[in-house]
Protein backbone atom coordinates (compact mmCIF):
# COMPACT_ATOMS: atom_id res chain seq x y z
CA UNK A 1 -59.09 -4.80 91.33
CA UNK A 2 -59.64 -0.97 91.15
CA UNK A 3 -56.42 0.90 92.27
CA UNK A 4 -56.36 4.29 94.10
CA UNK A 5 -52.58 5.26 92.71
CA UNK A 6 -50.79 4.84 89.89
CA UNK A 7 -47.08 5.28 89.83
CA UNK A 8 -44.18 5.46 87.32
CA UNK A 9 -41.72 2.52 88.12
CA UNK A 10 -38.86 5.22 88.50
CA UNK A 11 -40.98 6.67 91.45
CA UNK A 12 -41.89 3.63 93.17
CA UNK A 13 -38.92 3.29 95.42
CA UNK A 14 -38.88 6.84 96.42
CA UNK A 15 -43.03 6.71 97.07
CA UNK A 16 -41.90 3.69 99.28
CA UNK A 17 -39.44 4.72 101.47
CA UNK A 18 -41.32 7.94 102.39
CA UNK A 19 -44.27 5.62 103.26
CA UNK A 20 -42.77 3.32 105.07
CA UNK A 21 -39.52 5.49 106.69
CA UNK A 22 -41.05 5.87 110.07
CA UNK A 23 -41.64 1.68 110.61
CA UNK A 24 -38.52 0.43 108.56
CA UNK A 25 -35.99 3.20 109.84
CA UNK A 26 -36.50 2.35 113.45
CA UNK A 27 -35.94 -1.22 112.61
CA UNK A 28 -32.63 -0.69 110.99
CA UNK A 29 -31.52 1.61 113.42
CA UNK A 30 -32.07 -0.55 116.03
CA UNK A 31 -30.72 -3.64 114.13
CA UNK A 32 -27.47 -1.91 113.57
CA UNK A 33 -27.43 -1.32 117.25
CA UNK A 34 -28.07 -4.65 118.14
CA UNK A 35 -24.89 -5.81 115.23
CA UNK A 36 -22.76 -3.79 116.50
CA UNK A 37 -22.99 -4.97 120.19
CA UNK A 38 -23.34 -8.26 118.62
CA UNK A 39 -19.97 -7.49 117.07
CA UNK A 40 -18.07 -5.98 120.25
CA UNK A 41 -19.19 -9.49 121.76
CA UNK A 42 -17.58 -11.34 119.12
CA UNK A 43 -14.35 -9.36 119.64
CA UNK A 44 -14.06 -9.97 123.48
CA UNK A 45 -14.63 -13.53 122.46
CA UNK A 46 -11.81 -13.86 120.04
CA UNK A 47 -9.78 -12.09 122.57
CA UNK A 48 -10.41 -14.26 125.37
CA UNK A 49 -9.96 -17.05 123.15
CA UNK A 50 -6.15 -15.56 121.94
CA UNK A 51 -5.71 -15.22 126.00
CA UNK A 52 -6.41 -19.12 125.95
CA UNK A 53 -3.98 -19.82 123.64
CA UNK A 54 -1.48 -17.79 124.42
CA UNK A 55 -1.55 -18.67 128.62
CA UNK A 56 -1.79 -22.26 127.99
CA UNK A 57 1.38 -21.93 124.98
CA UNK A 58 2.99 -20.51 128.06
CA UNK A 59 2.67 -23.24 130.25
CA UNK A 60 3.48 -25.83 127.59
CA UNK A 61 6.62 -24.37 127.17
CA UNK A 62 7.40 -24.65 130.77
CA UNK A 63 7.00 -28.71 130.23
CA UNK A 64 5.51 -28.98 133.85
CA UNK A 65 4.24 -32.68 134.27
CA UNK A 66 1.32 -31.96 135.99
CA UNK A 67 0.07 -29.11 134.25
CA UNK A 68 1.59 -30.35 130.05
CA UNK A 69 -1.54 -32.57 129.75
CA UNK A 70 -4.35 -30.21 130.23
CA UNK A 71 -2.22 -27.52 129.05
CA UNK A 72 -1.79 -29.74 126.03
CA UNK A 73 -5.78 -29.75 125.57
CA UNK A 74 -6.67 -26.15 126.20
CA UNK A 75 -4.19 -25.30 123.58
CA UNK A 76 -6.00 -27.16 120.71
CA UNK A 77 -9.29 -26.04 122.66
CA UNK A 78 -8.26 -22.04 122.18
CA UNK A 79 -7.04 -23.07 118.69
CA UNK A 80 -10.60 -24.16 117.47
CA UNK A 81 -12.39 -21.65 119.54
CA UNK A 82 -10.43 -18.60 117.62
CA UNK A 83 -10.84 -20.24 114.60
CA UNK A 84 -14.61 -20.73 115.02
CA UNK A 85 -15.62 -17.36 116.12
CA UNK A 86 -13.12 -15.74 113.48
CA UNK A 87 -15.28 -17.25 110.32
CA UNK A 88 -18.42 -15.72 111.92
CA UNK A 89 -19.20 -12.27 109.94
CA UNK A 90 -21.13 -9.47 110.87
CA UNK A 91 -23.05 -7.71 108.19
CA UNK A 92 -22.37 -4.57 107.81
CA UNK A 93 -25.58 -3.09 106.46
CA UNK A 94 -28.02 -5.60 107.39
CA UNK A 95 -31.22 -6.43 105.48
CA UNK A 96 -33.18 -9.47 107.09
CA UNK A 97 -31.77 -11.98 104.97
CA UNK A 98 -28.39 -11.13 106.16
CA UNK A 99 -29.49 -10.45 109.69
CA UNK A 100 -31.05 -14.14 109.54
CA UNK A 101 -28.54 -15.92 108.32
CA UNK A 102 -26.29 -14.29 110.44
CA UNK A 103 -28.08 -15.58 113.49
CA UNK A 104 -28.34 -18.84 112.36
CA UNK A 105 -24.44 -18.95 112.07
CA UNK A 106 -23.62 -17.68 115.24
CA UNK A 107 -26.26 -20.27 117.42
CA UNK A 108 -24.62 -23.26 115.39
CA UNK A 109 -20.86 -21.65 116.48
CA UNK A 110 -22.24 -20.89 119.73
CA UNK A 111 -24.57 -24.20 120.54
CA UNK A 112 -21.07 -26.50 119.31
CA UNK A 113 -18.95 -24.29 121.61
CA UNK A 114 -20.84 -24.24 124.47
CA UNK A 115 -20.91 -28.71 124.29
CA UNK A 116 -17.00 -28.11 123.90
CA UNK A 117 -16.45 -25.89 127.37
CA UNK A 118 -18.89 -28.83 128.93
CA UNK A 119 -17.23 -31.59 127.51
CA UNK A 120 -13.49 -30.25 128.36
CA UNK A 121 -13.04 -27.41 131.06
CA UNK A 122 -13.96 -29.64 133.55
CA UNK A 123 -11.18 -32.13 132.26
CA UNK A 124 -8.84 -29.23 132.59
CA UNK A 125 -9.90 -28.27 136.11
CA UNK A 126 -8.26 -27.23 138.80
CA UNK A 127 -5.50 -25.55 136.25
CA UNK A 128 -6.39 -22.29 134.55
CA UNK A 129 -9.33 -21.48 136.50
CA UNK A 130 -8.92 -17.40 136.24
CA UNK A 131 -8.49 -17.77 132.32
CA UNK A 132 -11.38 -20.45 132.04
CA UNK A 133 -13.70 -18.48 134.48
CA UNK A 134 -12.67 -15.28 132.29
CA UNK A 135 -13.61 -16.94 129.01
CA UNK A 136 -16.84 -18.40 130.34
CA UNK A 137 -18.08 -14.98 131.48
CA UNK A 138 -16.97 -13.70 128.36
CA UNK A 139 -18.64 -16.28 126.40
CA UNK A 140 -21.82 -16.11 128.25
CA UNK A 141 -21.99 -12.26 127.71
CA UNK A 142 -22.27 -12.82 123.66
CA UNK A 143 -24.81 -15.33 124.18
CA UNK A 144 -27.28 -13.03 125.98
CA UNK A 145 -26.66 -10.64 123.18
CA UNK A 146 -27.03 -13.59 120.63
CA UNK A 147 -30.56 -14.32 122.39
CA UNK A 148 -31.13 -10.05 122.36
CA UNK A 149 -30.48 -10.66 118.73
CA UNK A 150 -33.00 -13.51 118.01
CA UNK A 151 -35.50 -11.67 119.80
CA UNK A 152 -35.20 -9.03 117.92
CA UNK A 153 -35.65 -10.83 114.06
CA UNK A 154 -37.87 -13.52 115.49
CA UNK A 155 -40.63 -10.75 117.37
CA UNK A 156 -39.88 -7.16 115.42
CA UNK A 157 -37.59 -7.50 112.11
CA UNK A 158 -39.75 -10.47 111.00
CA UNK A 159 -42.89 -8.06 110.47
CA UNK A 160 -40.53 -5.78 108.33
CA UNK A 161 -39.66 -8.89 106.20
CA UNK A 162 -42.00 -8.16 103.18
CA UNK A 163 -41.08 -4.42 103.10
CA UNK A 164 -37.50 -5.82 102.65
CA UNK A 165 -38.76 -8.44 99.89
CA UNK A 166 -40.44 -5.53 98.30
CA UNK A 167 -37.51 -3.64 97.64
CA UNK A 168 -35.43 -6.10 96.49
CA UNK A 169 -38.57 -6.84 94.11
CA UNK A 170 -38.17 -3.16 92.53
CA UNK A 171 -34.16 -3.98 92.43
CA UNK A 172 -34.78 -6.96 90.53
CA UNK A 173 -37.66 -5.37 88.13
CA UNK A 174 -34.82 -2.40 87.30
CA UNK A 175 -32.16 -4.87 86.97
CA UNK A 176 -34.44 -6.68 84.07
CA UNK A 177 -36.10 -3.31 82.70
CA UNK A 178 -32.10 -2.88 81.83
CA UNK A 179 -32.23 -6.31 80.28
CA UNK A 180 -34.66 -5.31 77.72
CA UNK A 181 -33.22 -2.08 76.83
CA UNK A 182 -30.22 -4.20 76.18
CA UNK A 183 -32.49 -6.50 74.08
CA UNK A 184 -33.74 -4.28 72.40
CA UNK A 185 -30.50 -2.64 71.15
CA UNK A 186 -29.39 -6.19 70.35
CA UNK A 187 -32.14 -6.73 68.20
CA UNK A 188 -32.05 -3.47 66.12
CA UNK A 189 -28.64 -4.44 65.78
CA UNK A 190 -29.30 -7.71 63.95
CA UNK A 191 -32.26 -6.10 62.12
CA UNK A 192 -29.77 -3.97 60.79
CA UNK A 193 -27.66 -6.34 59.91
CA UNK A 194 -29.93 -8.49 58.09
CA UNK A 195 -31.52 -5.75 56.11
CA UNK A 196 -27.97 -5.01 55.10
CA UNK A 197 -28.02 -8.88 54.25
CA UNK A 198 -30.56 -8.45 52.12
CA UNK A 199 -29.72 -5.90 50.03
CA UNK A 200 -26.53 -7.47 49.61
CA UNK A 201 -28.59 -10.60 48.50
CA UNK A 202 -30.74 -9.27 45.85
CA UNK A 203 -27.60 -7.41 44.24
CA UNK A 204 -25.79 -10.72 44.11
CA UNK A 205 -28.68 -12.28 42.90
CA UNK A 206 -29.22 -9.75 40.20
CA UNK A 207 -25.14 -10.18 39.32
CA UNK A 208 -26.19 -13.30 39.21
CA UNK A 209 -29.09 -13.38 36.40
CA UNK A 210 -27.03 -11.34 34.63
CA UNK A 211 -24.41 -13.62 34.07
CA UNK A 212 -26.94 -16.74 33.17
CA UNK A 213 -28.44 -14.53 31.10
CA UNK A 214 -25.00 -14.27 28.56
CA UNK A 215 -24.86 -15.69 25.32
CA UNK A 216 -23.07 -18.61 26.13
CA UNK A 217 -24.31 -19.43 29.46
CA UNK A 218 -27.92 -19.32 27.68
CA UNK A 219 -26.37 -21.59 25.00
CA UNK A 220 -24.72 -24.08 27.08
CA UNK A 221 -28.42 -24.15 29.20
CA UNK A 222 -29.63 -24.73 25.76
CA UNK A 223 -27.15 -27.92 25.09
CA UNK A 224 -27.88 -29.33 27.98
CA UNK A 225 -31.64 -29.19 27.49
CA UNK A 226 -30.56 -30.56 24.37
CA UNK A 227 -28.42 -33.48 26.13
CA UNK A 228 -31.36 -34.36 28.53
CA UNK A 229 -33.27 -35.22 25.80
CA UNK A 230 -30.68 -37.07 23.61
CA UNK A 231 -30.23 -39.01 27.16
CA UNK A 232 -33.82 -39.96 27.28
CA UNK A 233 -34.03 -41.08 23.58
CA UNK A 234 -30.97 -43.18 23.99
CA UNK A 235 -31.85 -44.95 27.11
CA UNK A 236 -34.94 -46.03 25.82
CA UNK A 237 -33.36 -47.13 22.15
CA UNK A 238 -31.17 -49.38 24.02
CA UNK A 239 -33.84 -50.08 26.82
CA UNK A 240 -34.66 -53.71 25.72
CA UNK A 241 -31.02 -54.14 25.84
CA UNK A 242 -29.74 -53.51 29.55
CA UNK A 243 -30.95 -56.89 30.46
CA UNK A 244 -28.79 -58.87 27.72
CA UNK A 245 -25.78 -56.30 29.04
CA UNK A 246 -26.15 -57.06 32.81
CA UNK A 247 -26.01 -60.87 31.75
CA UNK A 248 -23.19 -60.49 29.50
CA UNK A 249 -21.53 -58.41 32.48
CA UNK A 250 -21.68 -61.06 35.07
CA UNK A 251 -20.66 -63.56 32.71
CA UNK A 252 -17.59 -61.73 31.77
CA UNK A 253 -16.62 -60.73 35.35
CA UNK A 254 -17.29 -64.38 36.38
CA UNK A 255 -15.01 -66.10 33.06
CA UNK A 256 -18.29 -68.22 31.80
CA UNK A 257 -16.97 -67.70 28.49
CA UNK A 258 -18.39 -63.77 27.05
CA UNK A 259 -16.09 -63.88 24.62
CA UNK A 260 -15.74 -60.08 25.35
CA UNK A 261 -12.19 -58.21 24.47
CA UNK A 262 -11.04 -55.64 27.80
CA UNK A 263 -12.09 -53.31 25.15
CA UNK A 264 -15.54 -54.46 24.54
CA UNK A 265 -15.83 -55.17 28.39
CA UNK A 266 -15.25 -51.31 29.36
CA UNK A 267 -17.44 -50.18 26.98
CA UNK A 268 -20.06 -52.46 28.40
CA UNK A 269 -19.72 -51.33 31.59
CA UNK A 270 -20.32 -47.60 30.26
CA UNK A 271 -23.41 -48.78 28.27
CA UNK A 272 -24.79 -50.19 31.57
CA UNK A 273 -24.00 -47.09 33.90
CA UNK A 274 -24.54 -44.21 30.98
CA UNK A 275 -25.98 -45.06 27.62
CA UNK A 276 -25.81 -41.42 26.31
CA UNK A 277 -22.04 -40.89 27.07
CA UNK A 278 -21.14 -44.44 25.94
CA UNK A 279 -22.57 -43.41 22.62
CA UNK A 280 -21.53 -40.52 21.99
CA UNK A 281 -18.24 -41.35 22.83
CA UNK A 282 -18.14 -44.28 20.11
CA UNK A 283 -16.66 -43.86 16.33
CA UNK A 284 -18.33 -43.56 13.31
CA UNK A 285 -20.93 -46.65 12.84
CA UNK A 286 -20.05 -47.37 16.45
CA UNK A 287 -17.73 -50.36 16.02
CA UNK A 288 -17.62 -51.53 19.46
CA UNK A 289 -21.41 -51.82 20.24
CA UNK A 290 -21.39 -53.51 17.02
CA UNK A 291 -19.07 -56.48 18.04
CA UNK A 292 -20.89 -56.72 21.69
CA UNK A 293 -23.70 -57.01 20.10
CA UNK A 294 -22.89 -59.68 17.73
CA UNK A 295 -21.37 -61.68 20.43
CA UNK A 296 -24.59 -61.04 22.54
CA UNK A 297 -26.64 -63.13 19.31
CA UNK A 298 -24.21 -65.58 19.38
CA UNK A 299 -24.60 -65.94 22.84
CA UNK A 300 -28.29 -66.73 22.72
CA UNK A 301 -28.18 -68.76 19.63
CA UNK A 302 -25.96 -71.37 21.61
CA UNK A 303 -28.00 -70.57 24.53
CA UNK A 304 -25.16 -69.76 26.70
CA UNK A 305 -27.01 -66.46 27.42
CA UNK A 306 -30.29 -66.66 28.55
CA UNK A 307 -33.45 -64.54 29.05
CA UNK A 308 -36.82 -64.44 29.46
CA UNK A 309 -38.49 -65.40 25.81
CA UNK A 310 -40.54 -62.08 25.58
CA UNK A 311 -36.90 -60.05 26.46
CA UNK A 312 -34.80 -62.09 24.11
CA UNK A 313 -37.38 -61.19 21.54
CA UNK A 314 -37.47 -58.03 22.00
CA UNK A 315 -33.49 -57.58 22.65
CA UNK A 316 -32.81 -59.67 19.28
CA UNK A 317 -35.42 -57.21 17.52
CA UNK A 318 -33.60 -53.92 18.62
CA UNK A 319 -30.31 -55.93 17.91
CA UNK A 320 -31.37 -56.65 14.41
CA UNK A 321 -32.82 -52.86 13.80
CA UNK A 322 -29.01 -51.65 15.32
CA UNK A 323 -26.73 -54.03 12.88
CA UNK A 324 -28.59 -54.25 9.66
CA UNK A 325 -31.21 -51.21 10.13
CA UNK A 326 -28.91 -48.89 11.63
CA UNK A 327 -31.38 -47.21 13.40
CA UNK A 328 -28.93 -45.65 16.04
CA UNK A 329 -26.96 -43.68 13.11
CA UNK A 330 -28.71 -40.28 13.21
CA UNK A 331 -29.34 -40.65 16.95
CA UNK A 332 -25.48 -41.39 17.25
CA UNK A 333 -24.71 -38.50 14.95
CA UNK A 334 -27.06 -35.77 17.11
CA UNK A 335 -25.35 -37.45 20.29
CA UNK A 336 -21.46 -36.69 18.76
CA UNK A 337 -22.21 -33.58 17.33
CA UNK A 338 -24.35 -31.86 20.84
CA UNK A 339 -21.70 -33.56 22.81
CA UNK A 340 -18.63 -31.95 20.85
CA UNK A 341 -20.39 -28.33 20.99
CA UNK A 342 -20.63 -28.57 24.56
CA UNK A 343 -17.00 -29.12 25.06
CA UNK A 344 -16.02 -26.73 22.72
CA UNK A 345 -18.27 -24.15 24.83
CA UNK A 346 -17.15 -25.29 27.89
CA UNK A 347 -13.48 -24.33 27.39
CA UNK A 348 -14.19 -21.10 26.01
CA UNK A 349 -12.90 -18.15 27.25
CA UNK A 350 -15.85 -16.26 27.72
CA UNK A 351 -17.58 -19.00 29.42
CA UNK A 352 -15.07 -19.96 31.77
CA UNK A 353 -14.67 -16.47 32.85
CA UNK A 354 -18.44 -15.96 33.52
CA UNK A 355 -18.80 -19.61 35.04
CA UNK A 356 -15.56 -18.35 37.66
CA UNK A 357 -17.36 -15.29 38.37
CA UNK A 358 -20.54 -17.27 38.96
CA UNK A 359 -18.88 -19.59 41.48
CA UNK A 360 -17.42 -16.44 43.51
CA UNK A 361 -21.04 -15.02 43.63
CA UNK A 362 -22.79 -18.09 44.97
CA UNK A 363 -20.24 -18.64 47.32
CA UNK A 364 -20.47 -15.14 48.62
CA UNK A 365 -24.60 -15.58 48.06
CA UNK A 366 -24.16 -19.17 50.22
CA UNK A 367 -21.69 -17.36 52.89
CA UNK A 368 -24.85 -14.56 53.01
CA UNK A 369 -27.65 -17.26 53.20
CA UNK A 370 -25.68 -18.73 56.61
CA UNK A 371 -24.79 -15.07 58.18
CA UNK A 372 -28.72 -14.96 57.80
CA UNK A 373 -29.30 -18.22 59.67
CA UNK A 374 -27.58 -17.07 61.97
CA UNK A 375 -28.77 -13.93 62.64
CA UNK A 376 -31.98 -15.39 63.12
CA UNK A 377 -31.31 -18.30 65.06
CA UNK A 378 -30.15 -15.28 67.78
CA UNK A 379 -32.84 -13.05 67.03
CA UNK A 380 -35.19 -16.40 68.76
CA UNK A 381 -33.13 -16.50 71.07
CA UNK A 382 -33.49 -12.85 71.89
CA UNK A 383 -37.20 -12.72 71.58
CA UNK A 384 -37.24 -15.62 73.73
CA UNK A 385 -35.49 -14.69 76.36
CA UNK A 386 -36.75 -10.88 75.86
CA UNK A 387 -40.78 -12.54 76.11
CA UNK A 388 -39.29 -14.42 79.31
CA UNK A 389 -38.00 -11.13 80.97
CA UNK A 390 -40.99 -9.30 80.11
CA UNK A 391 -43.43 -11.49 81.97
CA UNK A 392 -41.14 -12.00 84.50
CA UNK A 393 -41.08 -7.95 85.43
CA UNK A 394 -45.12 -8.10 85.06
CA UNK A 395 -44.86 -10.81 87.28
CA UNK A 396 -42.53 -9.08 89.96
CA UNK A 397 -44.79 -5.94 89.57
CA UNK A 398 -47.74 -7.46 90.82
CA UNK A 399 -46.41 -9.04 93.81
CA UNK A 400 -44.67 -5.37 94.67
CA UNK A 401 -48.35 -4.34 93.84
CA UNK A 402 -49.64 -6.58 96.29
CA UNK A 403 -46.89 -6.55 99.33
CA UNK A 404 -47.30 -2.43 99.54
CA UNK A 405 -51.45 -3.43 99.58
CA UNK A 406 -50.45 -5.89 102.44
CA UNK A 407 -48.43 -3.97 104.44
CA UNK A 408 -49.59 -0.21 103.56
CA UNK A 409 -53.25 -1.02 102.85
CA UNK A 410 -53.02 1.07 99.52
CA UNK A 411 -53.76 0.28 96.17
CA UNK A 412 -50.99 1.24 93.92
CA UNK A 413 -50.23 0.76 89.73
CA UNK A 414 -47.04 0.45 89.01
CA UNK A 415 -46.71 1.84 85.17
């Protein structure tokens, strides 16, 4: 679609009105006309109704027999009347919308009312004819300009109806050109923010290397390295053992005779969960592994404890190179001696001041890493909702595009 003019969205409403002035000012005027007498109506109506209260409180109050009855009725007649017609509001600067719906309100009021005066003036007759006769002409006044009324939006407003909708378009496409501005403020904010999030980061993180980087930090890495190995070459020294241990274990904790001290029975337990820390933590020649062992041949020789043939082979083979071959002594010496080093590092001084200052910089890094979350869980959000407005004012452009096409016959572009 070729267009013949383009105009800046700030212009569009101006360019409008002067275009359209001399078809939509005419309406107006004559709509405000029409609301006003609409509204005088409505006044003599509410009036009349007040005059129906207040003549048939009168006679109440007089507590006439003949008359209390249908005095009685009119009273609570008047009463909804007044309140009926008081609830109906006239617009005061009326677009079509408002002009509709203001119509429709006042036929339902009117349609109910006029089934109430059918219904009950004649129940009321022959008393208060003046003030019934007064109210009916009253009432039958603001129905003809009711009907003036519907005329008037059903035959002539209706055809301004899009010209309305158009404006109210280039309301709504300012209201959410506002939106984005706003978006976009909110998201140089958080950019902002994060950036200074970031360069917060990489200092922490270069505090950070700094401190893992000290002697002793580098040495206890070292000693753990060092550990981690000692682990590995412990757990498979004792490998062909764990399954003689478990069975010894469940013999003990079920009193099938183990033969185990509470002494022997702990340490067991710590040979099962942690081989490398059960070791190291044993004396010189460690004693107690000794005696569980022992009572582990014994065990099988009396075949109290039993395993698999190719396991107690190989258990009784790695028991035999432990007692007599002592092929765990310079393993158990490496294990003592790396152990005792690390706890001699650990309570250092130095160490535990840099490890201190390490834990305050990863919790500030960790407090950093969820600011950053975050800030971009509502940056999403942001470019979500600032994707949705944008299509939504393209979207609201092109129909105000189209309505001015199908009411003014011009092709505009609104940039």
């Amino acid at each position: 679609m070729s267009y013949g003019l383009k105009i800046p969205f700030s212009e569009v409403k101006t360019w409008l009105e002067n275009e359209t002035s001399s078809v939509l000012t005419p309406v107006h005027v004559k709509a405000q006309k029409l609301l006003n007498e609409m509204s005088k109506a409505l006044g003599d109506l509410i009036d009349a109704s007040r005059m129906l209260l207040e003549n048939s409180r009168k006679e109440i109050e007089k507590r006439n027999m003949r008359t209390f009855g249908r005095a009685k009725a009119l009273n609570k007649l008047a009463k909804l009347f007044l309140e009926r017609f008081q609830q109906i509001k006239v617009p005061e600067k009326p677009s079509y919308r408002e002009f509709e719906e203001f119509v429709k309100e006042a036929r339902e009021a009117f349609g109910v009312t006029d089934i109430d005066v059918r219904n009950w003036f004649p129940r009321i007759s022959p008393f208060f004819i003046l003030d019934r006769g007064k109210f009916v002409r009253t009432f039958e006044k603001a129905k003809e300009s009711l009907k003036e009324l519907n005329d008037f939006l059903t035959k002539e407003y209706v055809k301004t109806k899009i010209l309305e909708d158009t404006f109210e378009l280039i309301e709504d496409v300012g209201i959410l050109e506002a939106r984005l501005t706003s978006m976009k403020a909110q998201m140089r904010k958080i950019e902002d923010e994060m950036a200074k999030i970031e360069k917060e980061t990489v200092e922490i993180q270069r505090k950070m290397a700094e401190l893992k980087g000290k002697a002793e930090i580098s040495q206890l890495s070292e000693i753990d390295l060092e550990m981690e190995n000692l682990r590995r070459d412990v757990e498979s020294s004792l490998r062909h053992l764990q399954k003689p241990f478990v069975k010894l274990q469940s013999m003990a904790l079920h009193g099938e005779g183990s033969g185990l001290t509470p002494e022997e029975l702990k340490k067991l337990n710590h040979y099962i969960v942690d081989p490398f820390e059960a070791l190291s933590t044993e004396d010189e020649d460690y004693p107690i592994l000794r005696q569980i062992l022992s009572k582990i041949l014994g065990l099988i020789s009396n075949g109290k404890l039993k395993i698999k043939q190719d396991k107690e082979r190989k258990a009784k083979q790695t028991i035999d190179e432990i007692l007599k071959g002592n092929s765990l002594s310079s393993l158990h010496g490496k294990c003592v001696t790396v152990k005792l080093r690390k706890n001699q590092l650990s309570t250092s001084t130095a160490l535990m001041e840099t490890r201190t200052e390490l834990s305050k910089l990863q919790e500030h890094f960790e407090r950093l890493k969820k600011e950053r979350e975050s800030l971009e869980s509502e940056r999403s959000m942001i470019e979500r909702d600032y994707k949705e407005t944008l299509s939504k004012i393209q979207s609201y452009k092109g129909q105000t595009e189209k309505n001015i096409f199908d009411f003014t016959g011009k092709k505009v572009k609104i940039e």
